[in-house]
C-alpha atoms as a PDB file:
ATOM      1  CA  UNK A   1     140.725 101.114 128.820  1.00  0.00           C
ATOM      2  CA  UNK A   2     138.217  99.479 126.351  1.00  0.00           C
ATOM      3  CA  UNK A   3     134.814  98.752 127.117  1.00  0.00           C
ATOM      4  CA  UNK A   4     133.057  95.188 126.407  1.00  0.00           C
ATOM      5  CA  UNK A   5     131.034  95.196 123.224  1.00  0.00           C
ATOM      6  CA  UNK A   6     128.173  96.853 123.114  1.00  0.00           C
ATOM      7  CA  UNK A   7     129.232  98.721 126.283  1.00  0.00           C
ATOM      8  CA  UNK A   8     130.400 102.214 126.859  1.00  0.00           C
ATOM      9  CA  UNK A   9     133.132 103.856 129.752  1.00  0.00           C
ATOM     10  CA  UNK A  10     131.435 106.935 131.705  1.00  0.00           C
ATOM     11  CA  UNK A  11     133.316 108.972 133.771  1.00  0.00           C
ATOM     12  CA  UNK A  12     131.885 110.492 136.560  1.00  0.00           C
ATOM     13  CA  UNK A  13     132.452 112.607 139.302  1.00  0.00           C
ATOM     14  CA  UNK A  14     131.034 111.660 143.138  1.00  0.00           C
ATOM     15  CA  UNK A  15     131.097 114.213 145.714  1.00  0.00           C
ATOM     16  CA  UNK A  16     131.143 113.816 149.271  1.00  0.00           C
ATOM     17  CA  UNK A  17     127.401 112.606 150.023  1.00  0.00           C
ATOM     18  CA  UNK A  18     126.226 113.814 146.651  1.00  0.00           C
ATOM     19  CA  UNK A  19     124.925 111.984 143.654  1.00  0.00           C
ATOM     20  CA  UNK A  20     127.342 111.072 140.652  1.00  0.00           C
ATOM     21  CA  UNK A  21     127.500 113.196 137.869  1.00  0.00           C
ATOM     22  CA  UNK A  22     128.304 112.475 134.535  1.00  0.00           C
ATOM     23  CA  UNK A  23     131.804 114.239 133.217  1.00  0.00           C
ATOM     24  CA  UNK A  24     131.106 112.409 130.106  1.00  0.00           C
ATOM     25  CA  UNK A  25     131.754 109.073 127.817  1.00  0.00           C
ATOM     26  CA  UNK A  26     135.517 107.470 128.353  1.00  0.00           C
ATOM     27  CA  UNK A  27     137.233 107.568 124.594  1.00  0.00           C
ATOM     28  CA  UNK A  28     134.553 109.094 122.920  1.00  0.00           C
ATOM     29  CA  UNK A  29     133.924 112.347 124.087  1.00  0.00           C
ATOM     30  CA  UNK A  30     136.251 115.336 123.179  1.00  0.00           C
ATOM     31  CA  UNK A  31     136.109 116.999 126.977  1.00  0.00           C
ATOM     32  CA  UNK A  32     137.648 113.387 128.363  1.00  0.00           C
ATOM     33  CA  UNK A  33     139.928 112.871 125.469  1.00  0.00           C
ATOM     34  CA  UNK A  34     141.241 116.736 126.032  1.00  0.00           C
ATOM     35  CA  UNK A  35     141.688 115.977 129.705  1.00  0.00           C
ATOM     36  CA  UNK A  36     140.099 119.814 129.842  1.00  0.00           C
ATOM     37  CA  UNK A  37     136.739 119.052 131.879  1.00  0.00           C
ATOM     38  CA  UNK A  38     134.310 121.188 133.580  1.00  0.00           C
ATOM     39  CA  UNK A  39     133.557 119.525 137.360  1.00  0.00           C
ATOM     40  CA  UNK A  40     130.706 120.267 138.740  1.00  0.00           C
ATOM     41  CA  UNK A  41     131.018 123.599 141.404  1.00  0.00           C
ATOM     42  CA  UNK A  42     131.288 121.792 144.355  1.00  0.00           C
ATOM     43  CA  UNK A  43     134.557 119.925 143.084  1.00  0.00           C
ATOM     44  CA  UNK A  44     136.168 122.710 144.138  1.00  0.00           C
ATOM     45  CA  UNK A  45     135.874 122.354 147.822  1.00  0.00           C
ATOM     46  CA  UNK A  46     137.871 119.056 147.408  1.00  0.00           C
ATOM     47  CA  UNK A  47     135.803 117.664 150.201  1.00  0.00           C
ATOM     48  CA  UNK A  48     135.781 114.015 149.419  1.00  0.00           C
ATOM     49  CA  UNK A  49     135.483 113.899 146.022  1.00  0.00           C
ATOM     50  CA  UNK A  50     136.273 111.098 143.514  1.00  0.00           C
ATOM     51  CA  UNK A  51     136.484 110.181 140.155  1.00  0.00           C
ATOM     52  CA  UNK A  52     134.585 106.876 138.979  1.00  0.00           C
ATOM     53  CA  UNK A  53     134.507 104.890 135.122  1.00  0.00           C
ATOM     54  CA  UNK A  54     131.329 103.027 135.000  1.00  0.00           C
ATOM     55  CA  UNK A  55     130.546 100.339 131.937  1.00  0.00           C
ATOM     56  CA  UNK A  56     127.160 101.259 130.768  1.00  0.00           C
ATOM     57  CA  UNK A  57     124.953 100.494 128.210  1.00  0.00           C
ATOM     58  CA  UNK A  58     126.074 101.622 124.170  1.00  0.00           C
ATOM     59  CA  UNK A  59     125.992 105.371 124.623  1.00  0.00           C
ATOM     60  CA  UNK A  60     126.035 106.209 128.694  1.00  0.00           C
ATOM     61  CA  UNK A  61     124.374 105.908 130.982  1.00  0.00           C
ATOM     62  CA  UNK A  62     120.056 105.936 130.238  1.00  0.00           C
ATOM     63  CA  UNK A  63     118.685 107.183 133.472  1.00  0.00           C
ATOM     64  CA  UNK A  64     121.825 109.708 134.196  1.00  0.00           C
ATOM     65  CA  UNK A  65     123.209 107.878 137.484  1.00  0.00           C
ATOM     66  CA  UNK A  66     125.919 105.119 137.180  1.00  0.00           C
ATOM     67  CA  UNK A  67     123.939 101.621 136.144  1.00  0.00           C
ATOM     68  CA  UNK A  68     126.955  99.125 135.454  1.00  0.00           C
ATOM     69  CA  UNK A  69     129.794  98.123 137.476  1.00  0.00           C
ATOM     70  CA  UNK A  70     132.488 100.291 138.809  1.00  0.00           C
ATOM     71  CA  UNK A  71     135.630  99.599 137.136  1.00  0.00           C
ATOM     72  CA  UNK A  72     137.922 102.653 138.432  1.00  0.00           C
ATOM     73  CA  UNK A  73     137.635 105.294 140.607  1.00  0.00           C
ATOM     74  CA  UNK A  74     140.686 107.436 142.602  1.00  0.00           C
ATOM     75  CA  UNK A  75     140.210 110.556 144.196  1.00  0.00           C
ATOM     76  CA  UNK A  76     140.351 113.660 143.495  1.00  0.00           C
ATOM     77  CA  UNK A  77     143.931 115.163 144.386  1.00  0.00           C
ATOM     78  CA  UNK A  78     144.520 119.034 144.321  1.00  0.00           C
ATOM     79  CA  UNK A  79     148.307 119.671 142.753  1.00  0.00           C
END
């Protein structure tokens, strides 16, 4: 995925009833380019939890919640 100019992809991750957090920019960030990420500790109760790519302004996200439109999101699946 590319964002729009002047834009940036955040990925985030959305618990069950919980606020997003941020697992970091989409493409330029090492963590999300590694596929090695820490989740936040409540990931691993696998209780409704999803994975979301927000388009935000030129750097993330300036107020550390999701501010642009949702593009993707899929849940998170335990192998």
């Amino acid at each position: 995925a590319q964002a729009p100019a002047g834009h940036s992809l955040e990925l985030w991750y959305v618990g069950a009833g919980a606020a997003p957090k941020t697992l970091g920019l989409v493409g330029t960030d090492a963590r999300v380019l590694d596929k090695a990420l820490a989740l936040p500790a409540e990931a691993g109760a696998l209780a409704g939890g999803t994975f979301a790519v927000s388009v935000e302004p030129a750097g993330g996200s300036p107020t550390g919640q999701p501010t642009g439109p949702v593009v993707y999101s899929g849940p998170l699946i335990r192998e």
